[in-house]
N, C-alpha and C. Protein backbone atom coordinates (compact mmCIF):
# COMPACT_ATOMS: atom_id res chain seq x y z
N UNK A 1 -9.60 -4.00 32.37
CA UNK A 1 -8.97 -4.81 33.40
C UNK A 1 -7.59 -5.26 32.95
N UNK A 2 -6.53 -5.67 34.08
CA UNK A 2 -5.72 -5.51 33.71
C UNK A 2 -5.74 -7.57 33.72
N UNK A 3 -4.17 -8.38 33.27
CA UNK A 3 -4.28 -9.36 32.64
C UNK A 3 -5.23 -10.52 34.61
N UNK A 4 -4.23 -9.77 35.50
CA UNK A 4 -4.23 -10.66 36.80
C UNK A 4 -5.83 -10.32 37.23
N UNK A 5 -6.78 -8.93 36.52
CA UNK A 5 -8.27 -8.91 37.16
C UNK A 5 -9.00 -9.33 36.27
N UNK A 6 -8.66 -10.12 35.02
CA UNK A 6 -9.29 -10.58 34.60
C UNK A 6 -9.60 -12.07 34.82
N UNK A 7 -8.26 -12.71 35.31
CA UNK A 7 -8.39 -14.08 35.51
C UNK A 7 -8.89 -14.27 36.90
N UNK A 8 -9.04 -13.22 37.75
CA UNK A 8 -9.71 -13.32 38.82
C UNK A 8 -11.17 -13.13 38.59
N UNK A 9 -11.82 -12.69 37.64
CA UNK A 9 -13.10 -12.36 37.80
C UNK A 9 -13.85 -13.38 37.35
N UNK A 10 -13.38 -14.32 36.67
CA UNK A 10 -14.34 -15.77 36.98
C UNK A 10 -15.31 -16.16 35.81
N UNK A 11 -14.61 -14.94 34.37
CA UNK A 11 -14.94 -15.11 34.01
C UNK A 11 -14.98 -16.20 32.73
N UNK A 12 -13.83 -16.95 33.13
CA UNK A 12 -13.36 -18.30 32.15
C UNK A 12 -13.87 -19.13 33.02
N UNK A 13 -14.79 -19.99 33.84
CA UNK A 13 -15.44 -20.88 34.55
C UNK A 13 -15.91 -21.77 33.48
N UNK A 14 -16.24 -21.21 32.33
CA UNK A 14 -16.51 -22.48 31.13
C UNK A 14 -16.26 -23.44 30.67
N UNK A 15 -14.55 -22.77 30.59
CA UNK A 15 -13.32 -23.67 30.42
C UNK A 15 -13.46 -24.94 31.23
N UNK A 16 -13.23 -26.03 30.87
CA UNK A 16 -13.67 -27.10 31.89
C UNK A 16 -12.13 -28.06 31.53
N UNK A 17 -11.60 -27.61 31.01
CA UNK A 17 -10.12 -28.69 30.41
C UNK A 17 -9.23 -28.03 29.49
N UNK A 18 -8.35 -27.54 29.93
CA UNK A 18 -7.03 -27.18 28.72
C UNK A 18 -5.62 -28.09 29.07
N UNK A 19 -5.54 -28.73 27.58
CA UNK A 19 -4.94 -29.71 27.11
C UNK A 19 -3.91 -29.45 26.25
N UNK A 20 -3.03 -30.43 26.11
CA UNK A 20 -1.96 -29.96 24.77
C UNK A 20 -1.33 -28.35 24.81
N UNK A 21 -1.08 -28.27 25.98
CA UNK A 21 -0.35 -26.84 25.93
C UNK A 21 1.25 -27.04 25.19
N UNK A 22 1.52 -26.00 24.73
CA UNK A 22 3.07 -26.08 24.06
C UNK A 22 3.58 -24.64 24.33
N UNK A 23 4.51 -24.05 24.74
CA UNK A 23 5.56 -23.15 24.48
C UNK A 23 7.05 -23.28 23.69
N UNK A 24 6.19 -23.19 22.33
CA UNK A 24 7.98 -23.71 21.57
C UNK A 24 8.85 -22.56 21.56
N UNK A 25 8.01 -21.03 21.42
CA UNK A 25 8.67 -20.01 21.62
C UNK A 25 9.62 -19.13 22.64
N UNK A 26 9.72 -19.14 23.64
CA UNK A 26 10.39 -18.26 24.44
C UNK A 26 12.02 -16.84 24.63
N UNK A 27 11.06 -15.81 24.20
CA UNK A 27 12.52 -15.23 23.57
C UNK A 27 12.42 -14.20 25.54
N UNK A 28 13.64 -14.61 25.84
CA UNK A 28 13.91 -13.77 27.40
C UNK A 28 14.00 -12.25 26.87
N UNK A 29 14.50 -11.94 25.87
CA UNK A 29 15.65 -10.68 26.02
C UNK A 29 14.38 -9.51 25.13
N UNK A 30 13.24 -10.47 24.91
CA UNK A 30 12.04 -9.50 24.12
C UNK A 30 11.01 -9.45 25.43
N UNK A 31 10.89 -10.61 26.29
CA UNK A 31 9.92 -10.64 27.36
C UNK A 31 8.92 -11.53 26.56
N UNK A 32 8.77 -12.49 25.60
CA UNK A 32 7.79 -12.72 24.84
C UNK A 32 7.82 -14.45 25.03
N UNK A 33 6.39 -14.85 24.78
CA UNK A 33 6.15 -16.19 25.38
C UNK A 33 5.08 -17.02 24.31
N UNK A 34 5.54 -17.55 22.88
CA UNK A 34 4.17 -18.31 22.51
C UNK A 34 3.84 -19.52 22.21
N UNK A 35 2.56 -19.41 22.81
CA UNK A 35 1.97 -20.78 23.46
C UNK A 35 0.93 -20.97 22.37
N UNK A 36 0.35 -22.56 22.24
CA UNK A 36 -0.63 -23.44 22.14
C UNK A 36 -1.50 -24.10 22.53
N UNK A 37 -2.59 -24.30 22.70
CA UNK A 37 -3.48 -24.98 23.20
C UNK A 37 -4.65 -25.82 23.01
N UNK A 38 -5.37 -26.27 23.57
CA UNK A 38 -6.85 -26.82 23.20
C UNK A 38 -8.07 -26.11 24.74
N UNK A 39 -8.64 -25.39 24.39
CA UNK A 39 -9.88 -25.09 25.36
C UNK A 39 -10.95 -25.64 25.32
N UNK A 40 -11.03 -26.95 26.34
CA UNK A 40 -12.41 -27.60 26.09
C UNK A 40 -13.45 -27.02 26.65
N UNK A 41 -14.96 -26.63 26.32
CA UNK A 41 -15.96 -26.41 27.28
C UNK A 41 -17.12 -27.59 26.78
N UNK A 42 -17.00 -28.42 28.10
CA UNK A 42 -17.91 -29.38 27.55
C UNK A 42 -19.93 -28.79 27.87
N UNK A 43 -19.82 -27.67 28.33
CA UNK A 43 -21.68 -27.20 28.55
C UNK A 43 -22.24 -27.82 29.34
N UNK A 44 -21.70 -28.57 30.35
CA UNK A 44 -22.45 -29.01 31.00
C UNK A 44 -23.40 -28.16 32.26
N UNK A 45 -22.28 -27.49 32.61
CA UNK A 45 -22.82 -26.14 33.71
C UNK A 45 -23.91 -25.59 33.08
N UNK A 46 -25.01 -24.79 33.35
CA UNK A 46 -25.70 -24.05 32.66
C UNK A 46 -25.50 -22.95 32.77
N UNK A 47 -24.83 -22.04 34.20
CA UNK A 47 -24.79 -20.88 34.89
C UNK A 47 -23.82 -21.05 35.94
N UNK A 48 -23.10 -20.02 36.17
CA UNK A 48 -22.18 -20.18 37.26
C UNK A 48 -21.98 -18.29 37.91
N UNK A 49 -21.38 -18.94 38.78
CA UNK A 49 -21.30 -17.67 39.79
C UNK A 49 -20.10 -17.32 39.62
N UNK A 50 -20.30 -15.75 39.58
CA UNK A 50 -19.05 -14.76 39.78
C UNK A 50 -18.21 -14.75 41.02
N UNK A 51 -17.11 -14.14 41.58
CA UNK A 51 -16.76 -13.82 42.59
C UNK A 51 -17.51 -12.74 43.14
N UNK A 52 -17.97 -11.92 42.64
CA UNK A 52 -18.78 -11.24 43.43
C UNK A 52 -20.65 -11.47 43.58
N UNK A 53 -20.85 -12.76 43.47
CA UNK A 53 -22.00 -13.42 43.74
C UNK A 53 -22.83 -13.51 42.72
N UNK A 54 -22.44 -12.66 41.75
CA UNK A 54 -23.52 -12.68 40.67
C UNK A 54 -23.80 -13.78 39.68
N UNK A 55 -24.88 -14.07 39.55
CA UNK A 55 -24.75 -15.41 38.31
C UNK A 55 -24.73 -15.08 36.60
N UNK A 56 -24.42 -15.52 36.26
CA UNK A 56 -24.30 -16.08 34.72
C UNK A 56 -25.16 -16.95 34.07
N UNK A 57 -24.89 -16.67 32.68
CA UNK A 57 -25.79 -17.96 31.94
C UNK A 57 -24.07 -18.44 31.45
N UNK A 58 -24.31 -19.83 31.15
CA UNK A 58 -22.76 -20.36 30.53
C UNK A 58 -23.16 -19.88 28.68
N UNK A 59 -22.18 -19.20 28.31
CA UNK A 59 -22.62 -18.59 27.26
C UNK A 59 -22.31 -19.50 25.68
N UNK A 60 -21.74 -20.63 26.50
CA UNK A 60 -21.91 -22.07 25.38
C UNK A 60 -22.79 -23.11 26.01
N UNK A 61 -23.29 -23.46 25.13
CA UNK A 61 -24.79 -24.01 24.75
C UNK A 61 -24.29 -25.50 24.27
N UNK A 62 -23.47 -25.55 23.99
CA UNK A 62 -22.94 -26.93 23.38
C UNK A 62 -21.72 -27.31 23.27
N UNK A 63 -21.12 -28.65 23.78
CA UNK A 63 -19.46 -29.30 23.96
C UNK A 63 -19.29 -28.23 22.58
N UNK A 64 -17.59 -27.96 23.01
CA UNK A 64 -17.23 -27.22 21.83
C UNK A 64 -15.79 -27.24 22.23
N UNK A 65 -15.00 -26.97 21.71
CA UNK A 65 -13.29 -26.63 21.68
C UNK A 65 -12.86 -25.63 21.14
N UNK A 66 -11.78 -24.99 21.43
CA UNK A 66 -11.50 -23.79 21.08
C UNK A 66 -9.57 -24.23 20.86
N UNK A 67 -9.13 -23.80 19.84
CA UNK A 67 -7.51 -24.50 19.73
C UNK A 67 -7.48 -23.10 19.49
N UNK A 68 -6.26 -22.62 20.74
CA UNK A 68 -5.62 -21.63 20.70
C UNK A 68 -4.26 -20.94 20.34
N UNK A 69 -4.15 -19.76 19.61
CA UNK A 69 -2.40 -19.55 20.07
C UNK A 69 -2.09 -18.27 20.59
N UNK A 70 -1.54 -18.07 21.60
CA UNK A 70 -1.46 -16.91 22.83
C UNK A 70 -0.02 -16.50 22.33
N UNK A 71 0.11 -15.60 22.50
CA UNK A 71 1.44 -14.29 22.46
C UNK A 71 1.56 -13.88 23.86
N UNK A 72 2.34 -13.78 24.81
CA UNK A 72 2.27 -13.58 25.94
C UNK A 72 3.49 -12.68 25.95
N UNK A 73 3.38 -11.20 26.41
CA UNK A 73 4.44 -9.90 26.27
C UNK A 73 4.17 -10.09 28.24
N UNK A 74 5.92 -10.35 28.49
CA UNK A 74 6.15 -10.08 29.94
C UNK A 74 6.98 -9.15 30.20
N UNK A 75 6.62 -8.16 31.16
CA UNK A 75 7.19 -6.96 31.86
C UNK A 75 7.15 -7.20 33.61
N UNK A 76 8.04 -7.03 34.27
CA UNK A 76 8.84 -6.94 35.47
C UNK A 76 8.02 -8.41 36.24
N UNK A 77 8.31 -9.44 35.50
CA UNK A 77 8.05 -10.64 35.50
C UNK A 77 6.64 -11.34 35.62
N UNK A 78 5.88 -10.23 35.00
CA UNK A 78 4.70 -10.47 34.91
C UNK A 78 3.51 -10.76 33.87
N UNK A 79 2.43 -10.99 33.58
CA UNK A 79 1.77 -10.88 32.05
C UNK A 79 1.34 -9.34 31.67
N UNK A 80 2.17 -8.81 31.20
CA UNK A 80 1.65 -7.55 30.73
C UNK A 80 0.45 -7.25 29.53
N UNK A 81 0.55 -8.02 28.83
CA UNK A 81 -0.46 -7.99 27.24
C UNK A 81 -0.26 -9.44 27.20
N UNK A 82 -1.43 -9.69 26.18
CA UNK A 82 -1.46 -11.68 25.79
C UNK A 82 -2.55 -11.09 23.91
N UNK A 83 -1.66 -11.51 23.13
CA UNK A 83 -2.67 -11.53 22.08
C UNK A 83 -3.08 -13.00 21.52
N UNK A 84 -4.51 -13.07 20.93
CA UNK A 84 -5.15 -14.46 21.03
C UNK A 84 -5.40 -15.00 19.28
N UNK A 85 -4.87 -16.04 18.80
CA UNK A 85 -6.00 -16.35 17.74
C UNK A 85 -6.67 -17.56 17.92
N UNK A 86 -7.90 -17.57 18.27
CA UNK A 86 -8.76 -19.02 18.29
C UNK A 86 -9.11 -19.25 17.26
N UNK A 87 -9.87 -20.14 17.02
CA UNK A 87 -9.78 -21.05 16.41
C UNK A 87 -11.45 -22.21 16.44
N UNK A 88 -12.37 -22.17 16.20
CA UNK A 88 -13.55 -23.25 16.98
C UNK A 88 -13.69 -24.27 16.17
N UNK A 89 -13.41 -25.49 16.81
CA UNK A 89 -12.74 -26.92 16.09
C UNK A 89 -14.03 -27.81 17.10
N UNK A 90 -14.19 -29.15 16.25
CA UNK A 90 -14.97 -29.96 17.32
C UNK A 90 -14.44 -30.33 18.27
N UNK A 91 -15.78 -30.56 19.64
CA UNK A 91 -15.23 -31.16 20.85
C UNK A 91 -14.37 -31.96 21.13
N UNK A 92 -13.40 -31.79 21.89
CA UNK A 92 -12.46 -32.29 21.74
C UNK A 92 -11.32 -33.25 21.16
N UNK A 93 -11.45 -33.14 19.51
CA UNK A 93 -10.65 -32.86 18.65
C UNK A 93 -9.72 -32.62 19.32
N UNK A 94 -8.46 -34.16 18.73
CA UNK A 94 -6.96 -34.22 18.62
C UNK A 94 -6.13 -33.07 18.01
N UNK A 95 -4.98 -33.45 18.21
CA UNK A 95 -4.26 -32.14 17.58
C UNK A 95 -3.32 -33.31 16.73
N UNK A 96 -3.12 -32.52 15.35
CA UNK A 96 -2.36 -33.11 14.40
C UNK A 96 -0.87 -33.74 14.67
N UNK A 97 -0.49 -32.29 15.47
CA UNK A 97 0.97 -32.52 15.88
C UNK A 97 1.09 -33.29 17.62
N UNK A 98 0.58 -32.35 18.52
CA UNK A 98 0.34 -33.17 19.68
C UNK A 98 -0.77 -33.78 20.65
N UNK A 99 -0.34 -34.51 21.38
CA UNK A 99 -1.09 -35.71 22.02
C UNK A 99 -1.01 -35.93 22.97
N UNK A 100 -1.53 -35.32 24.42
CA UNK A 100 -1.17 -35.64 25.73
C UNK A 100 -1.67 -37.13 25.44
């Protein structure tokens, strides 16, 4: 799938809070974009539904956080590629540097 059928397919519904985003990077003339984050999933859902009706189990079992950093490669003003390193930190756990 490409970056726009993936975020349509419903399958980040877990995600229940992203916080502390940062873009300190932005280079125009490479197309390149990198970002920071915090991904909370607090578990409360047990199962959720797809767009195409199907259900799920929520595949976290327990509050958890995920502190991210995304690489985001843009082509004809769009997300072409995104590379990821997470990170699994406790539930929602501050960030050293920032603090909404």
């Amino acid at each position: 799938m490409n970056c726009e059928q993936q975020q349509k397919s419903g399958w980040f519904a877990f995600v229940t809070d992203i916080r502390n985003r940062r873009f300190p990077i932005v280079d125009i003339e490479r197309g390149l974009v990198m970002s920071f984050g915090f991904f909370d999933h607090n578990a409360a859902v047990r199962e959720y539904t797809f767009p195409d009706g199907t259900m799920t189990p929520n595949i976290l079992t327990y509050p958890q956080t995920i502190e991210i950093s995304e690489l985001f490669q843009i082509r004809d003003g769009k997300i072409d590629q995104i590379e990821a390193v997470i990170n699994s930190i406790p539930y929602r756990m501050k960030s050293d540097v920032w603090d909404d």
